[in-house]
Protein backbone atom coordinates (compact mmCIF):
# COMPACT_ATOMS: atom_id res chain seq x y z
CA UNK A 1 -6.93 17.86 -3.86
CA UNK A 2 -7.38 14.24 -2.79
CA UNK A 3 -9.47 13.43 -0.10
CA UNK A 4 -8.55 12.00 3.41
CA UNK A 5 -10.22 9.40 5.54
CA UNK A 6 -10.86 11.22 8.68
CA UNK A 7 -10.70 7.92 10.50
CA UNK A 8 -6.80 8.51 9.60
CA UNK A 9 -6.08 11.19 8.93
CA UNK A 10 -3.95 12.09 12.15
CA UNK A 11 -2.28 8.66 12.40
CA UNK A 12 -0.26 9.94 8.16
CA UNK A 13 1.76 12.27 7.52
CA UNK A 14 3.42 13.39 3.73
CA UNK A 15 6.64 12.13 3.73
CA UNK A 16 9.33 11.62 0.51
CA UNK A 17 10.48 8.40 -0.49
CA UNK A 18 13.55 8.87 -1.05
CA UNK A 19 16.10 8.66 1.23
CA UNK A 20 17.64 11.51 3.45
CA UNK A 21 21.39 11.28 2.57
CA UNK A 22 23.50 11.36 5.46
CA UNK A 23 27.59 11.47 5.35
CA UNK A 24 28.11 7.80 6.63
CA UNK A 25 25.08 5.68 6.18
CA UNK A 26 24.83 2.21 7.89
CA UNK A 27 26.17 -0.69 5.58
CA UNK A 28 22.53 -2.24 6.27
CA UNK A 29 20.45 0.78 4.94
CA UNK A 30 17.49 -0.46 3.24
CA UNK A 31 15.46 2.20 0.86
CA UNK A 32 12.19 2.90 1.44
CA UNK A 33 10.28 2.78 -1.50
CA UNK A 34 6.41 3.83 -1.63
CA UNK A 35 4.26 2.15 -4.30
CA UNK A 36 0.28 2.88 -5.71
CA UNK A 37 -1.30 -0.11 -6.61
CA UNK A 38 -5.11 -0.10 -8.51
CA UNK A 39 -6.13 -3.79 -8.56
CA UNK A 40 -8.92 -5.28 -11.15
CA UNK A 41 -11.09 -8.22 -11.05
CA UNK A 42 -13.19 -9.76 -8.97
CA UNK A 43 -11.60 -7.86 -5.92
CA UNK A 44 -14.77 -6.78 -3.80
CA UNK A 45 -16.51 -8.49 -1.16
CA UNK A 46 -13.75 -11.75 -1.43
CA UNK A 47 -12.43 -10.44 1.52
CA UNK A 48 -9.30 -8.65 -0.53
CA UNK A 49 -9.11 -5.56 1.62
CA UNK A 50 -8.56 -7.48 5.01
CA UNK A 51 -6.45 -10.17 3.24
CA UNK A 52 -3.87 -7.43 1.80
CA UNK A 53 -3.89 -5.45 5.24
CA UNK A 54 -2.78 -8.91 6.67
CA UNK A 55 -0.31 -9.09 4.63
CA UNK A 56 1.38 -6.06 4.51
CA UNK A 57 1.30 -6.14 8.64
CA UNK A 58 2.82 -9.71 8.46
CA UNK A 59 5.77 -7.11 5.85
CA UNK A 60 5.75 -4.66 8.31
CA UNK A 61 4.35 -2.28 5.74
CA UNK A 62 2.61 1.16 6.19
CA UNK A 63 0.39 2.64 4.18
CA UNK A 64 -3.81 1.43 3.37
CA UNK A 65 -5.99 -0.33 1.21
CA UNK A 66 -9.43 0.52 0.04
CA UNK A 67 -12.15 -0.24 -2.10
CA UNK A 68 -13.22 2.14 -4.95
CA UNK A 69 -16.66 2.63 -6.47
CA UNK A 70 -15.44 1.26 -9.43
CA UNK A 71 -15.31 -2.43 -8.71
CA UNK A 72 -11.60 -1.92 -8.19
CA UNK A 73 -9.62 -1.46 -4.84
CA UNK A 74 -6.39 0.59 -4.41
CA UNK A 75 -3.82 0.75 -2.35
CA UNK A 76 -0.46 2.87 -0.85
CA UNK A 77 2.18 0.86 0.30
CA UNK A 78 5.42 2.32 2.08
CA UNK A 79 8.32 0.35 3.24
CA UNK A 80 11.42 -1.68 2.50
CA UNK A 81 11.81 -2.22 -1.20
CA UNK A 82 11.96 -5.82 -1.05
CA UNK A 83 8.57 -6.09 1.17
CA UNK A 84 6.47 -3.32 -1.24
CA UNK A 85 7.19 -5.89 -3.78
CA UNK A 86 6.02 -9.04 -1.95
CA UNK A 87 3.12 -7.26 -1.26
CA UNK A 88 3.04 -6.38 -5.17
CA UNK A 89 3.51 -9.97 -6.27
CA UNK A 90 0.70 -11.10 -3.87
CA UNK A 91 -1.45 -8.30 -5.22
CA UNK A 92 -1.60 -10.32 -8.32
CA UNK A 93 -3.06 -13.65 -6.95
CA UNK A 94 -4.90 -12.13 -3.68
CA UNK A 95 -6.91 -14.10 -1.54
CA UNK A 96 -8.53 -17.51 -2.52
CA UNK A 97 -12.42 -16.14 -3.36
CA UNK A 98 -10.39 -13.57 -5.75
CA UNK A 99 -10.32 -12.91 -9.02
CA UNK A 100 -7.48 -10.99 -9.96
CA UNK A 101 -7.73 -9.13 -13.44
CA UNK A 102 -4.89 -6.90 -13.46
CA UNK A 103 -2.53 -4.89 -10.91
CA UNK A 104 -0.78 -1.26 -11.75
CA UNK A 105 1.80 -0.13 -9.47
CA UNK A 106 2.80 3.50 -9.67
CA UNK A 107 6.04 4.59 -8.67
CA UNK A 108 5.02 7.59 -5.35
CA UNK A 109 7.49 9.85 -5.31
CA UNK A 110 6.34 11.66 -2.16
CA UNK A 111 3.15 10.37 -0.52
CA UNK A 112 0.98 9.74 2.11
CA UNK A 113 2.56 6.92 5.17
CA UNK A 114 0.17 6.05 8.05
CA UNK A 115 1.69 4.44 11.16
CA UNK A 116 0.79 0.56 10.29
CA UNK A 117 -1.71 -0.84 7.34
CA UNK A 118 -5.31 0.49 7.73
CA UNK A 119 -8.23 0.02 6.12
CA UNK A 120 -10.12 3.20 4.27
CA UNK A 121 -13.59 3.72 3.42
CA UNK A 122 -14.69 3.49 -0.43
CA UNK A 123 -14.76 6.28 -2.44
């Protein structure tokens, strides 16, 4: 079983990301699409964490980023389609000081969502 940041624990919750259909939805429904994301490179201490929780506040994104004794960071990203995959394309270049190797995104089918974009401690 994965482990939780205590930190944040009580601001997520598990929650699907697919839609709850209803009988008449709103012509402006947007889906909700949550994304994993393991980014390589030179990703660590270039100020990547910080610079992708900007971001994905400026998206109005939930979810967190966090750096991974590996070198690599990762990150859970829960929102509007369209705005999980800005914050995927900028994944890819990251802030200035990075390097960015590769990014994988993995489709989340039912996942963690924290109110906001927070920071986690490394594991």
């Amino acid at each position: 079983m994965a482990r939780r940041d205590p930190a944040v624990a009580a601001k997520c919750h598990l929650m699907s990301s697919t839609p709850t259909p209803k009988s008449s939805p709103p012509a402006t429904t947007t889906i909700a699409v949550t994304r994993h994301l393991r980014i390589t490179g030179r990703v660590q201490g270039v100020w990547y964490r910080a610079s992708m929780t900007e971001q994905a506040k400026l998206l109005d994104l939930q979810g967190w980023v966090r750096n991974r004794h590996d070198g690599s960071v990762e990150a859970l990203a829960h929102g509007p389609a369209h705005a999980v995959q800005a914050l995927i394309d900028w994944a890819h270049q990251g802030p200035k000081l990075a390097r960015v190797d590769g990014v994988q995104v993995t489709v989340v089918e039912e996942g963690e969502s924290c109110s906001g974009f927070v920071q986690r401690e490394t594991v």
